[in-house]
Every structure is written in structure tokens, then in C-alpha cells.
PDB file of N, CA and C in Angstrom:
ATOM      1  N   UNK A   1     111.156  58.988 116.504  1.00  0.00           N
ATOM      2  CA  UNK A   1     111.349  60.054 117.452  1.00  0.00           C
ATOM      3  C   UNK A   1     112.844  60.255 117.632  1.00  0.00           C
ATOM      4  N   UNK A   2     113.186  61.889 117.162  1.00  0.00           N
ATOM      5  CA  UNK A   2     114.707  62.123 117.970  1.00  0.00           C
ATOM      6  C   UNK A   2     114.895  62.033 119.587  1.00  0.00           C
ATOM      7  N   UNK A   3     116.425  61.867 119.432  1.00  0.00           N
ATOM      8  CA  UNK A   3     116.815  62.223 120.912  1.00  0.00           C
ATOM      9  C   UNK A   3     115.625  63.159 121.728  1.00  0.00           C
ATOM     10  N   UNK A   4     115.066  62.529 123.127  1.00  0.00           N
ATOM     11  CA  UNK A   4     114.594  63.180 123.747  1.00  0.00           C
ATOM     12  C   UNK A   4     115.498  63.920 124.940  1.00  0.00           C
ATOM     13  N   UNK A   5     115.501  65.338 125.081  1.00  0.00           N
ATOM     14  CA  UNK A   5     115.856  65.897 126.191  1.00  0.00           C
ATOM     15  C   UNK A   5     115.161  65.933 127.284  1.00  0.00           C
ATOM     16  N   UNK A   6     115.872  65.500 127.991  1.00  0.00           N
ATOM     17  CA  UNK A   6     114.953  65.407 129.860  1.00  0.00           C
ATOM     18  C   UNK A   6     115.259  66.429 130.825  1.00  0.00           C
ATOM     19  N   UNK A   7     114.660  66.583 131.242  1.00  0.00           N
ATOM     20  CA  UNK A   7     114.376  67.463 132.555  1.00  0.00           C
ATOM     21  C   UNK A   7     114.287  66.827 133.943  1.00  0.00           C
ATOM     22  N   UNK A   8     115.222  67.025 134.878  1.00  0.00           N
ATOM     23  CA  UNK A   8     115.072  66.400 135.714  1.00  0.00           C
ATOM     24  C   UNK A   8     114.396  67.266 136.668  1.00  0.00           C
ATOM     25  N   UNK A   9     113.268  66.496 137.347  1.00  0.00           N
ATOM     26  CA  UNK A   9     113.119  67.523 138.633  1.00  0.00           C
ATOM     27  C   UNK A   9     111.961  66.784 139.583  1.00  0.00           C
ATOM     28  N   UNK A  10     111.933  67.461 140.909  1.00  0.00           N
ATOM     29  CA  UNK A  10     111.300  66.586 141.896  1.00  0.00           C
ATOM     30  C   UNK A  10     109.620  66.660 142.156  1.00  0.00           C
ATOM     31  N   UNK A  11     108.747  65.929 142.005  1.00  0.00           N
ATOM     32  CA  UNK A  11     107.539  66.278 142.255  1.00  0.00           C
ATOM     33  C   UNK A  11     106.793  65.958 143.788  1.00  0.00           C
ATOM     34  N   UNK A  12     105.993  66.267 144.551  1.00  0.00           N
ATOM     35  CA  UNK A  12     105.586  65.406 145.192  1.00  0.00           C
ATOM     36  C   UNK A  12     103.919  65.196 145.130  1.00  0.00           C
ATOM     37  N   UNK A  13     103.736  63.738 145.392  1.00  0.00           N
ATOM     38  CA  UNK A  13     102.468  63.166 144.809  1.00  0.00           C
ATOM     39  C   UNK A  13     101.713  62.505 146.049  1.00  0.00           C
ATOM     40  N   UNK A  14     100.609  62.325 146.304  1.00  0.00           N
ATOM     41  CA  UNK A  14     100.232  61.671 147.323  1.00  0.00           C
ATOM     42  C   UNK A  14     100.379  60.331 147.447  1.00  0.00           C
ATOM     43  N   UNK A  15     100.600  59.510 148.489  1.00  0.00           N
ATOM     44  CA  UNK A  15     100.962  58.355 148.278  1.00  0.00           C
ATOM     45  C   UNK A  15      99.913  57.176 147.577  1.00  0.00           C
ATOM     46  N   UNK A  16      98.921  57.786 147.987  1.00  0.00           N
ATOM     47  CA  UNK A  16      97.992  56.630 147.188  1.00  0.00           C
ATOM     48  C   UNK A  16      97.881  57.002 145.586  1.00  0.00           C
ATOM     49  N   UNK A  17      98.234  58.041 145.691  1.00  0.00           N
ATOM     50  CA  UNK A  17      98.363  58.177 143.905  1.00  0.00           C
ATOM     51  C   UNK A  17      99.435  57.399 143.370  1.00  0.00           C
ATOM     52  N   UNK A  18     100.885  58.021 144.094  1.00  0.00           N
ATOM     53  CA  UNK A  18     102.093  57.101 143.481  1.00  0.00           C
ATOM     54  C   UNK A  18     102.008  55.737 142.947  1.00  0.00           C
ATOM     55  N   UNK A  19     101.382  54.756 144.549  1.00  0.00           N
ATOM     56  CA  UNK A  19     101.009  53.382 144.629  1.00  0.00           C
ATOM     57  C   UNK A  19     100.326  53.241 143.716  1.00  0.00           C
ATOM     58  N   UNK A  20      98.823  53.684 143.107  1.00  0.00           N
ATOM     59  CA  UNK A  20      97.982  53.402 141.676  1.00  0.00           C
ATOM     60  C   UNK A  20      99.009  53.372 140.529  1.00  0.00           C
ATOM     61  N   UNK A  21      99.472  54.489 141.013  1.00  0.00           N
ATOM     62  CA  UNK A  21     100.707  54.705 139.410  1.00  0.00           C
ATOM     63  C   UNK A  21     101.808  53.671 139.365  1.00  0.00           C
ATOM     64  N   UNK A  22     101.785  53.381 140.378  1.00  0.00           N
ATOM     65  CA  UNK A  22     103.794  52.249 140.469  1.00  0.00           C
ATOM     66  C   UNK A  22     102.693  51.218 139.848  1.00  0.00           C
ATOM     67  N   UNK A  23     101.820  50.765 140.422  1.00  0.00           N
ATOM     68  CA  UNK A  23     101.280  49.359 140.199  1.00  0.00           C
ATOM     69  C   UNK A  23     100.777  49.482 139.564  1.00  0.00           C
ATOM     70  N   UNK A  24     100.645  50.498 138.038  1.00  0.00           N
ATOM     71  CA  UNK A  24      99.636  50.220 136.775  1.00  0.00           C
ATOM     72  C   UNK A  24     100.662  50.107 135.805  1.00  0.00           C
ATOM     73  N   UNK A  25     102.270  51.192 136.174  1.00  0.00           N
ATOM     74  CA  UNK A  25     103.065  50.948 135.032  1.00  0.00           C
ATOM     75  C   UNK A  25     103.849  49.197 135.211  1.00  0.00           C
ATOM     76  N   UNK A  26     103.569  48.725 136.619  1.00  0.00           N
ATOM     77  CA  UNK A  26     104.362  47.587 136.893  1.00  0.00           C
ATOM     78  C   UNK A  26     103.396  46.931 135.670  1.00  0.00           C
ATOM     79  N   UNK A  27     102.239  46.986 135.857  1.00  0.00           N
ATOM     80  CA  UNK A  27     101.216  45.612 135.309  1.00  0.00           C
ATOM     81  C   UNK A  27     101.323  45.863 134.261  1.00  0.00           C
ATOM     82  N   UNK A  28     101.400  47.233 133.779  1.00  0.00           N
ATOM     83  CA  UNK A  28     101.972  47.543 132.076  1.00  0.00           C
ATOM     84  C   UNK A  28     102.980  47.160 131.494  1.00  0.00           C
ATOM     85  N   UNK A  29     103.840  46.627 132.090  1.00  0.00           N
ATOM     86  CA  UNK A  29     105.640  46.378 131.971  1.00  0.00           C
ATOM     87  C   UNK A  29     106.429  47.598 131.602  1.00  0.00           C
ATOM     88  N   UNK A  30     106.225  48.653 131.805  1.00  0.00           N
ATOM     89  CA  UNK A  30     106.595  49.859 131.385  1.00  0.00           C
ATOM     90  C   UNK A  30     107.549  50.294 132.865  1.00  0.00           C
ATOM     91  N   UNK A  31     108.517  51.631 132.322  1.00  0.00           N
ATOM     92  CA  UNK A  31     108.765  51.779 133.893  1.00  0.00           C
ATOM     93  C   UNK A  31     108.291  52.844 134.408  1.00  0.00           C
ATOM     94  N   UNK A  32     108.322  53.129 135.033  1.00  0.00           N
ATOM     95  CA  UNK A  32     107.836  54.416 135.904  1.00  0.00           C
ATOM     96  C   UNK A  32     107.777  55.619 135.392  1.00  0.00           C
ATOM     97  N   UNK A  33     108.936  55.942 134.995  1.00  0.00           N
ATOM     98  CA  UNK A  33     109.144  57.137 134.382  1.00  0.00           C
ATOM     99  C   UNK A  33     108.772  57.219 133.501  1.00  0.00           C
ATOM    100  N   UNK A  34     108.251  56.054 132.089  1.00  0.00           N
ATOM    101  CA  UNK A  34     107.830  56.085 131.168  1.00  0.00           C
ATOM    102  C   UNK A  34     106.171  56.457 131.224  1.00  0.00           C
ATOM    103  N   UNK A  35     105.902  56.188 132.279  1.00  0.00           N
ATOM    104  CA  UNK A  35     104.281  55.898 132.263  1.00  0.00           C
ATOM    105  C   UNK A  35     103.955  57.180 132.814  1.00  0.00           C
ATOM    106  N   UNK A  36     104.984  57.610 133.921  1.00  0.00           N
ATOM    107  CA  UNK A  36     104.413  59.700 133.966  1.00  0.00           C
ATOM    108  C   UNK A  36     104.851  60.617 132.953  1.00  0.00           C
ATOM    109  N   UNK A  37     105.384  59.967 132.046  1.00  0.00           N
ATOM    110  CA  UNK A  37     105.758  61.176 131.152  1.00  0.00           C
ATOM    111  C   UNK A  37     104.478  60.551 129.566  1.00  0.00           C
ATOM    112  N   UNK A  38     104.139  59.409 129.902  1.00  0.00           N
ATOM    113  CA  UNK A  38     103.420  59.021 128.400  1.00  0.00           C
ATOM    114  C   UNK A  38     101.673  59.699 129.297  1.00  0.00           C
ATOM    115  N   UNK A  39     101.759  59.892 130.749  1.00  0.00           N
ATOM    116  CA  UNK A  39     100.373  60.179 131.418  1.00  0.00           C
ATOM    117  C   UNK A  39     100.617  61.796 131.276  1.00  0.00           C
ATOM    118  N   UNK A  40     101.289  62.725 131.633  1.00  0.00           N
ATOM    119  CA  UNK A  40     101.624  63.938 131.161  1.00  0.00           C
ATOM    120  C   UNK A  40     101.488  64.589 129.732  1.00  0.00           C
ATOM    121  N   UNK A  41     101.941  63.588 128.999  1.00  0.00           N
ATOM    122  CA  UNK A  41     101.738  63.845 127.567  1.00  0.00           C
ATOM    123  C   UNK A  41     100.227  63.599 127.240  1.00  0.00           C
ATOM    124  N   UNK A  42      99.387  62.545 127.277  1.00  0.00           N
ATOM    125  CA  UNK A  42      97.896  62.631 127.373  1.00  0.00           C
ATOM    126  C   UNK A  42      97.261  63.661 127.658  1.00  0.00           C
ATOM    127  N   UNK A  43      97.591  63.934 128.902  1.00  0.00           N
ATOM    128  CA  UNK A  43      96.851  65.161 129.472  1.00  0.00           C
ATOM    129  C   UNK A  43      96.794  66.519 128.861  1.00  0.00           C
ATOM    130  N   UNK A  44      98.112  66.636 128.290  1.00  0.00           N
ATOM    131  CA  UNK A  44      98.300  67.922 127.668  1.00  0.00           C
ATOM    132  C   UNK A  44      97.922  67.986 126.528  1.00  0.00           C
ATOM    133  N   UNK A  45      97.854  66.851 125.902  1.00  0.00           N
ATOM    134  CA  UNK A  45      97.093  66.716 124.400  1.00  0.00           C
ATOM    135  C   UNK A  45      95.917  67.285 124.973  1.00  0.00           C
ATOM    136  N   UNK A  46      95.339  66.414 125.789  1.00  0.00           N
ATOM    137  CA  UNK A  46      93.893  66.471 126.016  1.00  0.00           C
ATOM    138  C   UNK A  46      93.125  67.579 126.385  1.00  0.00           C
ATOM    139  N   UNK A  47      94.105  68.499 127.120  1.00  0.00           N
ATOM    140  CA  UNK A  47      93.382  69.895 127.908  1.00  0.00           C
ATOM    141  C   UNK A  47      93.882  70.834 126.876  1.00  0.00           C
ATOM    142  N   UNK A  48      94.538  70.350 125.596  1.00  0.00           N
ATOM    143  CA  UNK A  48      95.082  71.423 124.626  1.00  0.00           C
ATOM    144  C   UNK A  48      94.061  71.950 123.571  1.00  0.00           C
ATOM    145  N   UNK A  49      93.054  70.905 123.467  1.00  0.00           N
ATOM    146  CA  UNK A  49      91.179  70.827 122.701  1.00  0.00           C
ATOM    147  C   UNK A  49      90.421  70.275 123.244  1.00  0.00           C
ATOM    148  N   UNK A  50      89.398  70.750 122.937  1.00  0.00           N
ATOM    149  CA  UNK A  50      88.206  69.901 123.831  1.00  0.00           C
ATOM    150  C   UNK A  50      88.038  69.056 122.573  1.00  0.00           C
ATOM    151  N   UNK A  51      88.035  67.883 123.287  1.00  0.00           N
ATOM    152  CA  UNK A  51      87.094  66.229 122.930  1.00  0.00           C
ATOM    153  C   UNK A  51      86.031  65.833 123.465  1.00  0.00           C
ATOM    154  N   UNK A  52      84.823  66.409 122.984  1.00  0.00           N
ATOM    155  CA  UNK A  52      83.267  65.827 122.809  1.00  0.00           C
ATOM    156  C   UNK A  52      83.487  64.227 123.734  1.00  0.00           C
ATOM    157  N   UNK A  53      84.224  63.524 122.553  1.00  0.00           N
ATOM    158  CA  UNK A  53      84.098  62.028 122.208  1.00  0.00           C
ATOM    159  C   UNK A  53      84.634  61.662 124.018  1.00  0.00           C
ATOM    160  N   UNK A  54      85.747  62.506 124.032  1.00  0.00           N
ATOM    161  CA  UNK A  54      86.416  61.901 125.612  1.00  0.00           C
ATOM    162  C   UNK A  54      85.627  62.099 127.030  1.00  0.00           C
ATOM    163  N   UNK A  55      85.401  63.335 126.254  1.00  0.00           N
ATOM    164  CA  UNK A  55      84.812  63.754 127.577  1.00  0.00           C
ATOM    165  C   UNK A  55      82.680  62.674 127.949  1.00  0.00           C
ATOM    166  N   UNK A  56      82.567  62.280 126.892  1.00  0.00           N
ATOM    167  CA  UNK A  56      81.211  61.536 126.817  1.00  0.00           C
ATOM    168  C   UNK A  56      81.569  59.849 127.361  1.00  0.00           C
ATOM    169  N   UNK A  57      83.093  59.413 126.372  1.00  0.00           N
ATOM    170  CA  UNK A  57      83.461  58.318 126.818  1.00  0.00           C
ATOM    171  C   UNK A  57      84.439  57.699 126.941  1.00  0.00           C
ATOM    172  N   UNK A  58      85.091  58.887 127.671  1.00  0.00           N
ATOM    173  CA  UNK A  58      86.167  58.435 128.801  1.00  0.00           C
ATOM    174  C   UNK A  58      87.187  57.780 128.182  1.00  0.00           C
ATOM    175  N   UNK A  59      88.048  56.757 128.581  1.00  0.00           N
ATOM    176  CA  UNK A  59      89.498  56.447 127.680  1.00  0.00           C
ATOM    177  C   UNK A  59      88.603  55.409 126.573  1.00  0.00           C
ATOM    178  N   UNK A  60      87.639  55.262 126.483  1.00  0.00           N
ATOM    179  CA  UNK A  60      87.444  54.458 125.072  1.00  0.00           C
ATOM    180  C   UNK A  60      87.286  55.442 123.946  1.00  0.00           C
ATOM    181  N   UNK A  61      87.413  56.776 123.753  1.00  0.00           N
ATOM    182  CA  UNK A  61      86.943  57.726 123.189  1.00  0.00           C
ATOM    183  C   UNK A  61      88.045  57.360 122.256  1.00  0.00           C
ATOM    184  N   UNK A  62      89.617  56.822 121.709  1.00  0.00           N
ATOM    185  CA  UNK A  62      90.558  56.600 120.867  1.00  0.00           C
ATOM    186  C   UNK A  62      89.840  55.498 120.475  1.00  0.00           C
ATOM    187  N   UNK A  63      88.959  54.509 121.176  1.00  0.00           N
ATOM    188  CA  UNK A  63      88.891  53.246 120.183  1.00  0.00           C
ATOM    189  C   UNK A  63      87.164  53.231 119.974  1.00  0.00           C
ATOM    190  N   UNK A  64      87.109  53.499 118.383  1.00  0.00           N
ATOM    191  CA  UNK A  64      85.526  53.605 118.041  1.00  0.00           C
ATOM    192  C   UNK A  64      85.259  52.255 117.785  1.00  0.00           C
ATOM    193  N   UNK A  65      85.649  51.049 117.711  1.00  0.00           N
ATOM    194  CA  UNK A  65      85.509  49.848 117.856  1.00  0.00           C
ATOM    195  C   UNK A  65      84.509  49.397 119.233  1.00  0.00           C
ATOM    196  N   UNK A  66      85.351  49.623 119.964  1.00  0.00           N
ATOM    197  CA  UNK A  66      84.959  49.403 121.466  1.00  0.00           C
ATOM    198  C   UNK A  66      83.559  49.888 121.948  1.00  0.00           C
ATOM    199  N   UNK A  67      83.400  51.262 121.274  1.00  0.00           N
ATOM    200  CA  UNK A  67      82.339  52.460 121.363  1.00  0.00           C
ATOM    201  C   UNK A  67      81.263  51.801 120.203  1.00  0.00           C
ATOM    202  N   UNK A  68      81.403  51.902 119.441  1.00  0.00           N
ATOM    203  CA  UNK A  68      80.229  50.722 118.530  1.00  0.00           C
ATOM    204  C   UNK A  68      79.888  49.323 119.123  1.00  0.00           C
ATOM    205  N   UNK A  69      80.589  48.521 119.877  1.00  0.00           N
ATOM    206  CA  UNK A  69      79.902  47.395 120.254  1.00  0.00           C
ATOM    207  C   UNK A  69      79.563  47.797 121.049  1.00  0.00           C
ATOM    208  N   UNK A  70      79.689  48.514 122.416  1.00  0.00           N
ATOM    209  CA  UNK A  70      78.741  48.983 123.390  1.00  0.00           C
ATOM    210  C   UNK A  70      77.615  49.418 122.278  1.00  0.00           C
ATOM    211  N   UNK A  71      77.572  49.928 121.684  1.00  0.00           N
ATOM    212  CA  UNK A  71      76.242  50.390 121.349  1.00  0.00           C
ATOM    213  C   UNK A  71      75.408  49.499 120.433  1.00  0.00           C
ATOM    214  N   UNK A  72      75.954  49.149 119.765  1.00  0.00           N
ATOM    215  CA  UNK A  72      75.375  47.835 119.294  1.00  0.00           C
ATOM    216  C   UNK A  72      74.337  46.996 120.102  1.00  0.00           C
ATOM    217  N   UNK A  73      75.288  46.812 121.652  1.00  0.00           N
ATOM    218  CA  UNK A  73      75.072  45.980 122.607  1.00  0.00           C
ATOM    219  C   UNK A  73      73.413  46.590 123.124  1.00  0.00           C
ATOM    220  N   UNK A  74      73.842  47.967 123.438  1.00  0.00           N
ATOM    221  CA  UNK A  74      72.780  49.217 123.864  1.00  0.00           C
ATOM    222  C   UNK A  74      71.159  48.745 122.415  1.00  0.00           C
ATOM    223  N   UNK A  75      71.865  48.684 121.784  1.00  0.00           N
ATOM    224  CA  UNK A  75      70.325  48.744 120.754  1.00  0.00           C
ATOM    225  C   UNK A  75      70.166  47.570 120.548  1.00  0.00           C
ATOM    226  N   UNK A  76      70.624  46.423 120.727  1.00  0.00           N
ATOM    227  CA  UNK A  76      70.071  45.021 120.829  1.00  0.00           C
ATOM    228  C   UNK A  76      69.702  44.817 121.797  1.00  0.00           C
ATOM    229  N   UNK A  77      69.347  45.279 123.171  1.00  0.00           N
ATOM    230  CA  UNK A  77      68.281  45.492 124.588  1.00  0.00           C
ATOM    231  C   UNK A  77      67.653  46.022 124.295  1.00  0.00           C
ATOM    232  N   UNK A  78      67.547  47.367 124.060  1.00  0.00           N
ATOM    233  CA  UNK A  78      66.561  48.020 123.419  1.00  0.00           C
ATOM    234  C   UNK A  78      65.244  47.253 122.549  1.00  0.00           C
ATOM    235  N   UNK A  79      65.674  46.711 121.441  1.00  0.00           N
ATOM    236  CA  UNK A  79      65.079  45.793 120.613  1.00  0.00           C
ATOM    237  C   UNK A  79      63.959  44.697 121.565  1.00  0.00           C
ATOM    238  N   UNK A  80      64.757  44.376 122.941  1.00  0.00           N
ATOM    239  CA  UNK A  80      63.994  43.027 123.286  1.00  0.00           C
ATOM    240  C   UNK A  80      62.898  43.911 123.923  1.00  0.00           C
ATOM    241  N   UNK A  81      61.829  43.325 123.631  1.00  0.00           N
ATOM    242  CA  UNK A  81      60.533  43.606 124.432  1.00  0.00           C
ATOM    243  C   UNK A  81      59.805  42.557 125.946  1.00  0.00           C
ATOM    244  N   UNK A  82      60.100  42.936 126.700  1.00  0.00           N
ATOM    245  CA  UNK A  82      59.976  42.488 128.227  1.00  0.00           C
ATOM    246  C   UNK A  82      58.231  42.606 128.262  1.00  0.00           C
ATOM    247  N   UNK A  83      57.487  41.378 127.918  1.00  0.00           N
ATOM    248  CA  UNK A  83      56.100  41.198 127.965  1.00  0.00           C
ATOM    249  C   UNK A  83      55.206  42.035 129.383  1.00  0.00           C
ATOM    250  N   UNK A  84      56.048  41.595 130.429  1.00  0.00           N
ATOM    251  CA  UNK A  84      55.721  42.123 131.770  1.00  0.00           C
ATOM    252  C   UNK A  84      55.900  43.005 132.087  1.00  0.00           C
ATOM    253  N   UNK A  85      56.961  44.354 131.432  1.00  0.00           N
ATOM    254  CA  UNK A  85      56.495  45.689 131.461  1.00  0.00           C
ATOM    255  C   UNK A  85      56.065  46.332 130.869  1.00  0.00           C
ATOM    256  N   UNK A  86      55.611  45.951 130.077  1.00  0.00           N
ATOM    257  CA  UNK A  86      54.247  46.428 129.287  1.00  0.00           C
ATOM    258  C   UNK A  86      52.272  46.321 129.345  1.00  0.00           C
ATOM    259  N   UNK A  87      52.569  45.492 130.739  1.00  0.00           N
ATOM    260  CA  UNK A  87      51.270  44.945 131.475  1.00  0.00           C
ATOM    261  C   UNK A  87      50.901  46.496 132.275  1.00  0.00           C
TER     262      UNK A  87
END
């Protein structure tokens, strides 16, 4: 990535939003500013096409790994047969 140009400017956010946001980029080790501009950039990808996949399953929709063992998981219950509801 080249030089990025920034834009400075003031937003205002509700406080319990900020607080979710300070304390997810803290636990991320990221800083602040990195984590509203990498959450901005998501979004705009995201509302720029519709995604089936995202919109069905949510932030696992990038990892089809994750999305196959849930389902995996889903059709190996399936499989078990529960004697007593079938009485």
C-alpha cells in the first residue's frame, strides 16, 4: 500500500458505542484510529454488493472453514437418532 492520505475530521458517536470500539481495538492491539478506519472500510466494501454469504452468516461469511465445521457439526446431530422422540 502507498502513502495513505488522511482526512482529518470530527465525528460524534454515542458513548456506549465509542467504549465497545476503544475496548475491541484495545483487545485487538490495534489503535483506535486504525480499527475505525479498517471498520469503515468493511462497511463500504460491504454495502458496495450484496453478500448472500454475509448477510446468512454474519462475520464468518470470509472464513468457509469455520462455516463447514458448523455444518458438519449441524449434520452429525442430525445423523443421531434420539430413540425417545420417535415414541
Amino acid at each position: 500500500m502507498g502513502i495513505m492520505k488522511l482526512m482529518k475530521t470530527t465525528v460524534e458517536i454515542p458513548d456506549h458505542v465509542y467504549r465497545e470500539a476503544k475496548s475491541t481495538a484495545a483487545r485487538l492491539g490495534i489503535p483506535f484510529r486504525a480499527f475505525l478506519i479498517e471498520a469503515l472500510e468493511r462497511q463500504l466494501s460491504h454495502t458496495s454488493k450484496y453478500d448472500p454469504m454475509a448477510d446468512f452468516f454474519g462475520v464468518f461469511a470470509g472464513e468457509p472453514e469455520t462455516i463447514y465445521a458448523v455444518d458438519r457439526a449441524i449434520d452429525a446431530d442430525l445423523e443421531r437418532v434420539d430413540p425417545d422422540e420417535w415414541r
